[in-house]
C-alpha atoms as a PDB file:
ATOM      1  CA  UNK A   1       3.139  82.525 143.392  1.00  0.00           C
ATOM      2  CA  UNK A   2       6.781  80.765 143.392  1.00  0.00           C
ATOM      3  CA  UNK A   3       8.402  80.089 140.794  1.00  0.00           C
ATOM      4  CA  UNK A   4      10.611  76.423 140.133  1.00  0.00           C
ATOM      5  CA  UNK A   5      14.242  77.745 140.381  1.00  0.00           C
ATOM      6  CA  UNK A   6      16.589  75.947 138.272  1.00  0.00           C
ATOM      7  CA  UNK A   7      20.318  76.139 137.926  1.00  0.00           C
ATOM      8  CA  UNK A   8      23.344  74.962 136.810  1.00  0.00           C
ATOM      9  CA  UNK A   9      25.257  71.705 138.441  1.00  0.00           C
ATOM     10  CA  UNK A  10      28.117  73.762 139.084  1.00  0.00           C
ATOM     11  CA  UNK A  11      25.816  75.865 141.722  1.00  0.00           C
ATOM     12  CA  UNK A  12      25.206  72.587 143.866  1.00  0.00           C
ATOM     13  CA  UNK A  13      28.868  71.716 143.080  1.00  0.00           C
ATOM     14  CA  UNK A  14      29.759  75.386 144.633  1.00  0.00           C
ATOM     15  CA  UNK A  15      27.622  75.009 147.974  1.00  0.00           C
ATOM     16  CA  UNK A  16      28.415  71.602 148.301  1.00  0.00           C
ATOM     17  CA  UNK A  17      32.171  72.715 148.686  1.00  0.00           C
ATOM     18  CA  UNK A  18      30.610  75.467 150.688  1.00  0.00           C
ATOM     19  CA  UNK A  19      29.270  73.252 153.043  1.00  0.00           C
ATOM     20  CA  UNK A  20      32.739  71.149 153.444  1.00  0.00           C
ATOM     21  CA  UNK A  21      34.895  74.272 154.310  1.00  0.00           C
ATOM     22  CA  UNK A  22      32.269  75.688 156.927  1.00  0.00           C
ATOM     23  CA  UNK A  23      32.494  72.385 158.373  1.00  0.00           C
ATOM     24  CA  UNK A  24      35.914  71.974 158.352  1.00  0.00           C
ATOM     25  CA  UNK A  25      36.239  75.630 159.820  1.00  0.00           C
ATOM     26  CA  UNK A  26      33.647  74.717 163.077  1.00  0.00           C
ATOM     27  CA  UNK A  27      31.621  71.313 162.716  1.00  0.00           C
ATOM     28  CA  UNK A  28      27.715  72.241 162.510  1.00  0.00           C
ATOM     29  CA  UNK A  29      28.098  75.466 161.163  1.00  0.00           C
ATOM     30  CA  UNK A  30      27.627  74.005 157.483  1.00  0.00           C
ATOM     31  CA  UNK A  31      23.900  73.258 158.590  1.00  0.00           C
ATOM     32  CA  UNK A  32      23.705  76.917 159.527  1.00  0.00           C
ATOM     33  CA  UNK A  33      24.861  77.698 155.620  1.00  0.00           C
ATOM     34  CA  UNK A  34      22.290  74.728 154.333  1.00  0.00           C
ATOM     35  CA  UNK A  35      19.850  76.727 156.183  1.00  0.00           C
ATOM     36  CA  UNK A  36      20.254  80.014 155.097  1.00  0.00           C
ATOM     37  CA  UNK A  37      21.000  78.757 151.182  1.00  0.00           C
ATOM     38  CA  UNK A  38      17.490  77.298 151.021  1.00  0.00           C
ATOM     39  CA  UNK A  39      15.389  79.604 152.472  1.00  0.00           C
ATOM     40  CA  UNK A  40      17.828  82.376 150.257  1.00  0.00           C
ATOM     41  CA  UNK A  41      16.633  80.485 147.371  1.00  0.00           C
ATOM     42  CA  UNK A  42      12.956  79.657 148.563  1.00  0.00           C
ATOM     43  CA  UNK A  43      13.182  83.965 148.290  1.00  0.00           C
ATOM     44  CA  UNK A  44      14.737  84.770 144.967  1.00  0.00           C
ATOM     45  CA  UNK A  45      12.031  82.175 143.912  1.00  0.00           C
ATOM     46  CA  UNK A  46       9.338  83.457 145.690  1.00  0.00           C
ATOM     47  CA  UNK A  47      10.044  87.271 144.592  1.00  0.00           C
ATOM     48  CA  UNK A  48      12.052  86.680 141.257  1.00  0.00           C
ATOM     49  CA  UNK A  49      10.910  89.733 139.723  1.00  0.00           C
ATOM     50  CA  UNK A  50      13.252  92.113 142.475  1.00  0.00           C
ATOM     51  CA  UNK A  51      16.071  89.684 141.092  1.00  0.00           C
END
């Protein structure tokens, strides 16, 4: 069972700037960071009881 993971606007505000600096360092690589974040996050809410 997942769970709905919520969190603060300063965590979208955080990879959001995340995103802009990978993209400034090499352009596409900031869709390789979107990528990992969500399916990170699909995990922690998938198995939040290890977290």
């Amino acid at each position: 069972m997942a769970w709905r993971l919520t969190y603060f606007e300063e965590v979208a505000n955080d990879i959001r700037d995340a995103k802009e600096w990978y993209k400034e360092k090499r352009p596409g690589l900031e869709k390789r960071f979107a990528t990992a974040t969500k399916a990170t996050i699909r995990r922690i809410a998938i198995h939040y009881i290890m977290h």
